[in-house]
Protein backbone atom coordinates (compact mmCIF):
# COMPACT_ATOMS: atom_id res chain seq x y z
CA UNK A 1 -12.91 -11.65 23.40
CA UNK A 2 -13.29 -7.96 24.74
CA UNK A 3 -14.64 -5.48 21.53
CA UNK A 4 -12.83 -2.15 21.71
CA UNK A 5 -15.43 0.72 22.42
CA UNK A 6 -15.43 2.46 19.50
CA UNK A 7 -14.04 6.31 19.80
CA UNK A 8 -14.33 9.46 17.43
CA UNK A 9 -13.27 9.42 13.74
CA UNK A 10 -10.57 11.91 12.63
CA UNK A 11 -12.11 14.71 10.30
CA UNK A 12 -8.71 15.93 9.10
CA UNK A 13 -9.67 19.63 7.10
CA UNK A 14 -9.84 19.68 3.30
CA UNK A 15 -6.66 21.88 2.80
CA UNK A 16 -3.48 20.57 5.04
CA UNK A 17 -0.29 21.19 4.98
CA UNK A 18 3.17 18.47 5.33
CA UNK A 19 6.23 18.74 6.64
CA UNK A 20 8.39 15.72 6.57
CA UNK A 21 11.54 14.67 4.81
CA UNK A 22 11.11 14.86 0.55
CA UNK A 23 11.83 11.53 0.67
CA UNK A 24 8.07 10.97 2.22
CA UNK A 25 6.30 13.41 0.28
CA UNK A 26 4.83 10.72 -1.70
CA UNK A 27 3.56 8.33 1.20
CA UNK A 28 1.74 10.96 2.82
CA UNK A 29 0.67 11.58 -0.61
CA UNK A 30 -1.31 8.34 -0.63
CA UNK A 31 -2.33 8.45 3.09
CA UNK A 32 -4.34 12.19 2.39
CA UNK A 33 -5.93 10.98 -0.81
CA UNK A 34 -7.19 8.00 -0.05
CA UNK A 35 -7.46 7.75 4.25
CA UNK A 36 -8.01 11.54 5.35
CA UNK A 37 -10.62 12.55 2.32
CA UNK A 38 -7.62 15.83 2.03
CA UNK A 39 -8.36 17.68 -1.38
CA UNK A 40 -5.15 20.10 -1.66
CA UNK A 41 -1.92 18.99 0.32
CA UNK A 42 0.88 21.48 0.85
CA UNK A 43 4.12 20.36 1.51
CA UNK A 44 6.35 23.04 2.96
CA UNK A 45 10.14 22.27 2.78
CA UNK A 46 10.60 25.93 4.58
CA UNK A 47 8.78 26.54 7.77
CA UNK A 48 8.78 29.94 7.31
CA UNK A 49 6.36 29.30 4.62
CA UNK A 50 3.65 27.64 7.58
CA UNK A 51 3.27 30.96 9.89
CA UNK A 52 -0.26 31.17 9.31
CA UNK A 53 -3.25 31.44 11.61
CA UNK A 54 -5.74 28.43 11.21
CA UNK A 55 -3.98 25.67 9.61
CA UNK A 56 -3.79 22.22 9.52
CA UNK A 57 -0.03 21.08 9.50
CA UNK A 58 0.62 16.75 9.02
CA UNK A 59 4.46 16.94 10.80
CA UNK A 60 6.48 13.90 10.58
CA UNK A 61 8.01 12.46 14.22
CA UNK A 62 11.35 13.17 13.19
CA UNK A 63 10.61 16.94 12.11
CA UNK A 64 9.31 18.03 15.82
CA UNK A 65 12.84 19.26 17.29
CA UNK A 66 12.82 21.85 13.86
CA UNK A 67 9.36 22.53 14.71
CA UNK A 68 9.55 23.07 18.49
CA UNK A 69 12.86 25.23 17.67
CA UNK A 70 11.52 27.35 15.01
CA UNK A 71 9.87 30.93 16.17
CA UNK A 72 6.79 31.79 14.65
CA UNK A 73 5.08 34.21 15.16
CA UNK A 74 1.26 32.70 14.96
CA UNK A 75 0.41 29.95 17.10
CA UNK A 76 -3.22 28.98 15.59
CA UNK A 77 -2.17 26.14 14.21
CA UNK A 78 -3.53 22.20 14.11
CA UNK A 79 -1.08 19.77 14.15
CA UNK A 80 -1.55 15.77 13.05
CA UNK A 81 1.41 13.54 13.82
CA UNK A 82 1.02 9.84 12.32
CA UNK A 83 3.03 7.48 14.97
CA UNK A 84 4.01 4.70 12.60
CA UNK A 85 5.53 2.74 14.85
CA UNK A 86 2.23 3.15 17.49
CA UNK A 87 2.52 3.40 21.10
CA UNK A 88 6.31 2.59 20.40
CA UNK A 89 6.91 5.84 18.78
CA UNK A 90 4.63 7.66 21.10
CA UNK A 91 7.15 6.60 24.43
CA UNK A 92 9.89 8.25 22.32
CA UNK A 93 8.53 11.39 21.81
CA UNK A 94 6.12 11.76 24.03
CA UNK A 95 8.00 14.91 26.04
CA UNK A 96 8.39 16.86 23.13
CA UNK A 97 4.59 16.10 22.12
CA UNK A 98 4.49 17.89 25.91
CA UNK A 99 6.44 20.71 24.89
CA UNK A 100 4.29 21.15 21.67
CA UNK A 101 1.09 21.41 23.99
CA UNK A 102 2.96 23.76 26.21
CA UNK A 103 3.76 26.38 23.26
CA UNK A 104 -0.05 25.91 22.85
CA UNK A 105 -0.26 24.02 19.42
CA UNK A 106 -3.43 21.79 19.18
CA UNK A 107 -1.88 17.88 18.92
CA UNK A 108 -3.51 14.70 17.56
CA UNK A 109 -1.49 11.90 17.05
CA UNK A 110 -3.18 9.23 14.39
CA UNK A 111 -2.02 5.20 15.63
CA UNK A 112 -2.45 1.94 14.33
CA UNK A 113 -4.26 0.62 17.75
CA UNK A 114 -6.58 2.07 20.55
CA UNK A 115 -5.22 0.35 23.41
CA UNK A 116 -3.16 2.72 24.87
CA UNK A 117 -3.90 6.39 26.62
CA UNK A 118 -2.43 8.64 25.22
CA UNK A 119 -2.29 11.77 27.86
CA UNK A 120 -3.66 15.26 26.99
CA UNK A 121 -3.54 14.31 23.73
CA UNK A 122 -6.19 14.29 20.40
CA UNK A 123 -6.00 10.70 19.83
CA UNK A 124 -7.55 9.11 16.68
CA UNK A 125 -7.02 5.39 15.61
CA UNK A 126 -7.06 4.07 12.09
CA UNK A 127 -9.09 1.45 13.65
CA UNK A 128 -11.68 3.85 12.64
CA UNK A 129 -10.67 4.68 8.79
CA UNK A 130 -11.46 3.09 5.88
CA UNK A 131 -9.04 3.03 2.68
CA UNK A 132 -11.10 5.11 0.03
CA UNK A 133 -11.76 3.36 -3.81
CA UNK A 134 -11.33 7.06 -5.35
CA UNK A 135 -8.26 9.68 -4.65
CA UNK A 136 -9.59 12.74 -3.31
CA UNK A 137 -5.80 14.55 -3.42
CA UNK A 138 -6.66 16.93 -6.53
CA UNK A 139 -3.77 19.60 -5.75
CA UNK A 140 -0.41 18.87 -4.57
CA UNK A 141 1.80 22.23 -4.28
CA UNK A 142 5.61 22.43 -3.59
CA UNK A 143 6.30 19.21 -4.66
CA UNK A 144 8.39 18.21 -8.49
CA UNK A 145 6.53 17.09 -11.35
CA UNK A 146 8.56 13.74 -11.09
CA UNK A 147 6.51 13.24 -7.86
CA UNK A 148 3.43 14.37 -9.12
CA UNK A 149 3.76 12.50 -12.19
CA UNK A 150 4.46 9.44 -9.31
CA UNK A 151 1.48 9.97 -7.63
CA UNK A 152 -0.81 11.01 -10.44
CA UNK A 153 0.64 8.93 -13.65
CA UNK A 154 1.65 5.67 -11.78
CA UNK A 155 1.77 3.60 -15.54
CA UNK A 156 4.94 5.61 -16.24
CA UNK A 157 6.89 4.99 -13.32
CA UNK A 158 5.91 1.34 -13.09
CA UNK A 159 7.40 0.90 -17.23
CA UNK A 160 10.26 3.32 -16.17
CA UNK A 161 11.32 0.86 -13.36
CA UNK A 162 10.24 -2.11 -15.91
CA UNK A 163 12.71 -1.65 -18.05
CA UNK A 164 15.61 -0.71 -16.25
CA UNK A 165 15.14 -3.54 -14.37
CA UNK A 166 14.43 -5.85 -17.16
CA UNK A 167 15.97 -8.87 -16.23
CA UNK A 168 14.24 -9.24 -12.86
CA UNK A 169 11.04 -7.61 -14.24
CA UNK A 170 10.87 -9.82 -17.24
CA UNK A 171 9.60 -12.95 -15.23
CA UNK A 172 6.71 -11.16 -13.10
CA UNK A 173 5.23 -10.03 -16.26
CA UNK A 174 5.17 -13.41 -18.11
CA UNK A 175 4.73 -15.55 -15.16
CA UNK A 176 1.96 -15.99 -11.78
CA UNK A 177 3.55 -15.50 -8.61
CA UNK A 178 2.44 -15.19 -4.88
CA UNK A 179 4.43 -12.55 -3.52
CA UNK A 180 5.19 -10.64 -0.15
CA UNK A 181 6.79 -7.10 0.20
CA UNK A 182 8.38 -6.05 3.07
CA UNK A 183 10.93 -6.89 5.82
CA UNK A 184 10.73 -10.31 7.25
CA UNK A 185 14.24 -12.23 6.06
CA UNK A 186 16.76 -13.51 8.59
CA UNK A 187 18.80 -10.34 8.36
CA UNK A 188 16.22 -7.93 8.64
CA UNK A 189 14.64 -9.87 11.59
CA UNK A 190 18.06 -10.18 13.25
CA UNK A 191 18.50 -6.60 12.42
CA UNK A 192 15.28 -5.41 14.23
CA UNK A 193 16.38 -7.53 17.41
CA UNK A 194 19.79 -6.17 17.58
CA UNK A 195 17.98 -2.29 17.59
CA UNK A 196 15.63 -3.49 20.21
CA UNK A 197 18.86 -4.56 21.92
CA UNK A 198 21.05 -1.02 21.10
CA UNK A 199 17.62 1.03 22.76
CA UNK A 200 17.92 -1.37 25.55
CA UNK A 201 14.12 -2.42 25.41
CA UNK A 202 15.29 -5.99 25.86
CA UNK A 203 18.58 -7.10 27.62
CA UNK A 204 21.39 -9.24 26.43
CA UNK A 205 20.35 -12.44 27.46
CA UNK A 206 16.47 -12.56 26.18
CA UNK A 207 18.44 -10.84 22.60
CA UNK A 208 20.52 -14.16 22.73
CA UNK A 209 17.62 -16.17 23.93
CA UNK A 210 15.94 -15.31 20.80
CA UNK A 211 18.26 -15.53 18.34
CA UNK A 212 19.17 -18.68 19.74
CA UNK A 213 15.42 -20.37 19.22
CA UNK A 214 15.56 -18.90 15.83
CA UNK A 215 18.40 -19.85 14.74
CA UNK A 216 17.38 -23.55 15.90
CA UNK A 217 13.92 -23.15 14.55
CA UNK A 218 12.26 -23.61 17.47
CA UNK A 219 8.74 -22.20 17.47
CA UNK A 220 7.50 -23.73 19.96
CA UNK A 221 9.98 -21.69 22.71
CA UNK A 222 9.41 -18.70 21.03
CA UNK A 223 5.20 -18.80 21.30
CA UNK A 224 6.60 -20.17 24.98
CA UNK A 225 7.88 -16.05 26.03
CA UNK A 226 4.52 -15.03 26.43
CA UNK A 227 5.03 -17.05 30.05
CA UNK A 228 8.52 -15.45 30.59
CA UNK A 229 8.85 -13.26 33.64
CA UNK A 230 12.00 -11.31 31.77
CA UNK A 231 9.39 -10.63 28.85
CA UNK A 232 6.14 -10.41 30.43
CA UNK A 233 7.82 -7.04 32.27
CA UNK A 234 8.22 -5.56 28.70
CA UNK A 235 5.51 -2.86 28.46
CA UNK A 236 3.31 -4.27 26.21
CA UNK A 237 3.38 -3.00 22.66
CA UNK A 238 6.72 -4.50 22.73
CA UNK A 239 5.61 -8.06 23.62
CA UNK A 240 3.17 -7.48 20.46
CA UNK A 241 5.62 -5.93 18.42
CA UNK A 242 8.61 -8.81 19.01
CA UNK A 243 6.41 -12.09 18.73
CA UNK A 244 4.85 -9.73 15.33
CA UNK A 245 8.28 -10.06 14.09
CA UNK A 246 9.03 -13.53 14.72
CA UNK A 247 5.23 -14.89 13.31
CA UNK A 248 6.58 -12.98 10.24
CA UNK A 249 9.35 -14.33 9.74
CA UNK A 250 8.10 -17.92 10.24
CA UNK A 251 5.49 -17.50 7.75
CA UNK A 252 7.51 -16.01 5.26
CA UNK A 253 10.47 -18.53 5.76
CA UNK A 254 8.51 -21.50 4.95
CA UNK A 255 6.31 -19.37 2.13
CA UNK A 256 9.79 -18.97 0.43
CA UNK A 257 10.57 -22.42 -0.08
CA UNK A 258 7.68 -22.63 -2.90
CA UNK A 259 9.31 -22.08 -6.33
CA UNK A 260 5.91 -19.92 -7.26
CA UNK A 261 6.88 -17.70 -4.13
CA UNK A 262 8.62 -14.52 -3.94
CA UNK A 263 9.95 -12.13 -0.92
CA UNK A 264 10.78 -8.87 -1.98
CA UNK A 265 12.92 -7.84 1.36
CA UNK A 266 13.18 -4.57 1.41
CA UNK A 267 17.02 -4.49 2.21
CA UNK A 268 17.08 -5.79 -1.86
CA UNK A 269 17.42 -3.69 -5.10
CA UNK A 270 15.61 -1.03 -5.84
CA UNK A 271 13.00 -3.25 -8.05
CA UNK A 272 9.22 -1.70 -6.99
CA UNK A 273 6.62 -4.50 -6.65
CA UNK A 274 4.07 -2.90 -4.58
CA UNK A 275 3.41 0.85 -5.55
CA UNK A 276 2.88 0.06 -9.64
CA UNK A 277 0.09 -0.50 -11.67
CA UNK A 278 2.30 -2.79 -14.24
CA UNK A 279 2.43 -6.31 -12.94
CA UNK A 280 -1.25 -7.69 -13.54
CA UNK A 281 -0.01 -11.26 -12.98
CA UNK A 282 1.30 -11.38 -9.28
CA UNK A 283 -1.19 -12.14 -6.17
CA UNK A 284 -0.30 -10.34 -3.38
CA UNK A 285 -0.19 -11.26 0.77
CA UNK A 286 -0.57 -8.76 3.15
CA UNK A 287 0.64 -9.21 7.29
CA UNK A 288 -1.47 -6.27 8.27
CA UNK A 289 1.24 -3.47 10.62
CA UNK A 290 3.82 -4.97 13.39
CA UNK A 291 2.76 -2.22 15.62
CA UNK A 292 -1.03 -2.19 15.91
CA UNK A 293 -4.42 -4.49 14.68
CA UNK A 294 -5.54 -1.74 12.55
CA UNK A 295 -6.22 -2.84 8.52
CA UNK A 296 -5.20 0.04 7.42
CA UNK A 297 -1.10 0.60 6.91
CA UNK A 298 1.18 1.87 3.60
CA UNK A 299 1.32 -1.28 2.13
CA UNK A 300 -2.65 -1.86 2.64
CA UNK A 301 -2.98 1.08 1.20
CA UNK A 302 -0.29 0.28 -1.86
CA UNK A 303 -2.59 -3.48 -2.25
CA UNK A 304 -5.85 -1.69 -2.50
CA UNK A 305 -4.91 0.54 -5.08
CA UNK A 306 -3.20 -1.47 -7.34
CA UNK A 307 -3.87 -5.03 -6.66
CA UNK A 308 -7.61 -4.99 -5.39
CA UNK A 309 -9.34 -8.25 -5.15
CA UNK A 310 -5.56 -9.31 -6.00
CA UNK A 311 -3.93 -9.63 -2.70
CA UNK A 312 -4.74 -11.88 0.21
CA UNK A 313 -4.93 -10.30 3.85
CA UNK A 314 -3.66 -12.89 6.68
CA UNK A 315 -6.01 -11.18 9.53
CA UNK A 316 -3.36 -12.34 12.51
CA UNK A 317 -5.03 -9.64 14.65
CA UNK A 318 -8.42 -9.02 14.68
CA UNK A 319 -9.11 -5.25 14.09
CA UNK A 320 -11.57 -5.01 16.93
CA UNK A 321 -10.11 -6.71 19.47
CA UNK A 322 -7.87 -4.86 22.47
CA UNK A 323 -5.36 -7.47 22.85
CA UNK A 324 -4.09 -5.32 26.23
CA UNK A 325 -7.10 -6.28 27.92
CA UNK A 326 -7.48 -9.95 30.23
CA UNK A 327 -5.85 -13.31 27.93
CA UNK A 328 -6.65 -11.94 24.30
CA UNK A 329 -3.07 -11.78 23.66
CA UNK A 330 -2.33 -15.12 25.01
CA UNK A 331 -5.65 -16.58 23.20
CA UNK A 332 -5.01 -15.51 19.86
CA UNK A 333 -1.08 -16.88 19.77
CA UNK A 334 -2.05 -19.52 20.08
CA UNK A 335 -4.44 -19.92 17.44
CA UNK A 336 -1.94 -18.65 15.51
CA UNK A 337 0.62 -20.76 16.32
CA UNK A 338 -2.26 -23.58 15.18
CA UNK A 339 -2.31 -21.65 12.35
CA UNK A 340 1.92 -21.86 11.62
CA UNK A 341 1.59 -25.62 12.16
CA UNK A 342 -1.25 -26.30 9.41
CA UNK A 343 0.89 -23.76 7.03
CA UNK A 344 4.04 -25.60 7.48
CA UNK A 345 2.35 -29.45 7.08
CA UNK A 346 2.49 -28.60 3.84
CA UNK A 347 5.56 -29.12 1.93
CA UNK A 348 4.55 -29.34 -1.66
CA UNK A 349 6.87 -27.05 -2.68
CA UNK A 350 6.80 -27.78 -6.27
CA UNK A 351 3.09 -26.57 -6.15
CA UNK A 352 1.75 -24.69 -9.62
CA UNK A 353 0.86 -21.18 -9.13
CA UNK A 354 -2.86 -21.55 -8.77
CA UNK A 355 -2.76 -24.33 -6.26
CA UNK A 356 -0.77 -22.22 -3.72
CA UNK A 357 -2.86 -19.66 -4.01
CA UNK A 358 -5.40 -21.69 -3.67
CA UNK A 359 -4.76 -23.25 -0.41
CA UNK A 360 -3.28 -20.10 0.72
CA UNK A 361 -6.84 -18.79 0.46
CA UNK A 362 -8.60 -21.72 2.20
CA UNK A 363 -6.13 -22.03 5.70
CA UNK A 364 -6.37 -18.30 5.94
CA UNK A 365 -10.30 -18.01 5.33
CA UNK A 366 -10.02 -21.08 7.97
CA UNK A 367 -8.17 -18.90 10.31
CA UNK A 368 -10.50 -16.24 10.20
């Protein structure tokens, strides 16, 4: 397979400010202290509050209209935009990252891949990042104590959410169970092919196609649209990002008919298995990101500080690999759809905690 050629590291500045919805405060939180090395984050709910010469600004995607709108008066500044949904998120904004150059702001954008150019842009991968043991965010300002105490204190929020959800809680802190965060269900896969649908990135009748081989289980036609004419015209982080959704929910769909394994979907109560420090029993698995190869995502970030060495990664794409380049797309399908068939031969689904994990552990170190 064809190695990417490795590219500069991001060396982010020690003091940065963040702009982005409170909502997100404390994601970024965990992305500065533990990715970017950032010692003092400053998140700035007023922009007036960021016309300053020679600074470092993290702006969310959907905060770059208010930016681009708002007239300041100092135009020194260093901007850092994290494109969570890759090269996806970077064709839907890439004229206003334009207009950001053109008002003469310096722009990196931060991706989960490096197969893509991105033009005129800083472009940094974390490809290249590693997820730090140790916090380096000492000093959050303009932020509550509630999300401080979040960030800082996670043992109180994970008892907090403990008890007032006792009755589901209860049984994760008695019991062993394999479990997977995040959105992979029928809805939420149906629901992610009906926006591809609505932003017309795929037409009616591959949307129906789809569903269709889904709905009917069929795998084997699914693995098949990598030959499709209709899909092999999709631009290509689109062909990644689809058969990443359907791969998911395969995995997950035959994971959840072992009584020792539990989805948390995300479109379920608000019951927090992931970022909490409380639940010492459960063994995690981790997908890696839908849009990109690299390790390195929010819920990677989540496993390694507060489940290390107890969470399994399934490594579907190798984090050096350019799967843009020649048949290393094509190749690695279908070892994973190898992969999907020696997962689904087994239908013990009465298995004891420990021997799931077990063999879990040994098909995906097989994988690898």
């Amino acid at each position: 397979m064809d190695k990417i050629i490795s590219k500069k590291k991001l060396q982010i500045e020690e003091t940065v400010y963040l702009c982005c919805p409170q909502k997100h405060i404390l994601f970024y939180c965990y992305y500065a202290g533990y990715v970017f090395n950032i010692k003092k984050l400053i998140f700035c709910k007023n922009f007036t509050n960021l016309d300053h010469e020679n600074i470092s600004i993290i702006l969310q995607q959907n905060k770059i209209d208010e930016f681009i709108n708002f007239k300041f008066k100092k135009k020194n500044k260093k901007i850092y935009i994290m494109l969570s949904d890759g090269y996806f998120g970077y064709l839907e904004c890439k004229e206003k990252l334009k207009e950001l150059r053109k008002i003469g702001y310096e722009v990196s954008i931060i991706t989960l891949e490096e197969w893509f150019k991105y033009n005129d842009l800083n472009h940094y991968s974390f490809n290249r990042l590693i997820i730090n043991k140790k916090n380096t965010l000492k000093k959050i300002y303009g932020v509550s104590f509630k999300t401080k105490l979040k960030y800082y204190f996670p043992l109180i929020q994970s008892i907090y959410n403990a008890i007032v959800n006792i009755k589901i809680s209860l049984p994760f802190l008695i019991k062993p169970r394999v479990v997977y965060v995040g959105r992979a269900s029928p809805y939420e896969t149906y629901e992610t092919l009906d926006v591809l649908l609505k932003m017309e990135v795929i037409s009616k009748h591959m949307h129906k196609k789809i569903l269709n081989d889904l709905n009917q289980n069929n795998q084997k036609r699914l693995f098949q649209l990598i030959n499709d004419n209709e899909f092999q015209n999709l631009n290509f982080i689109f062909q990644y990002f689809i058969l990443n959704v359907i791969i998911r929910f395969f995995i997950i769909s035959h994971l959840n008919q072992f009584k020792n394994f539990y989805h948390k979907s995300n479109k379920l109560f608000n019951f927090e298995l992931l970022k909490t420090n409380i639940y010492k029993r459960i063994f995690h698995i981790d997908l890696g990101p839908k849009p990109g190869n690299s390790f390195i995502s929010d819920r990677t970030i989540f496993l390694e500080r507060f489940f290390r060495n107890k969470y399994l990664r399934f490594n579907l794409f190798d984090e050096e690999t350019n799967y843009n380049e020649g048949d290393n797309f094509k190749n690695r399908l279908i070892k994973i759809e190898k992969f999907l068939s020696i997962l689904q031969e087994n239908r013990n689904f009465n298995s004891s905690y420990d021997e799931l994990k077990e063999w879990l552990i040994k098909i995906v170190n097989d994988f690898e």
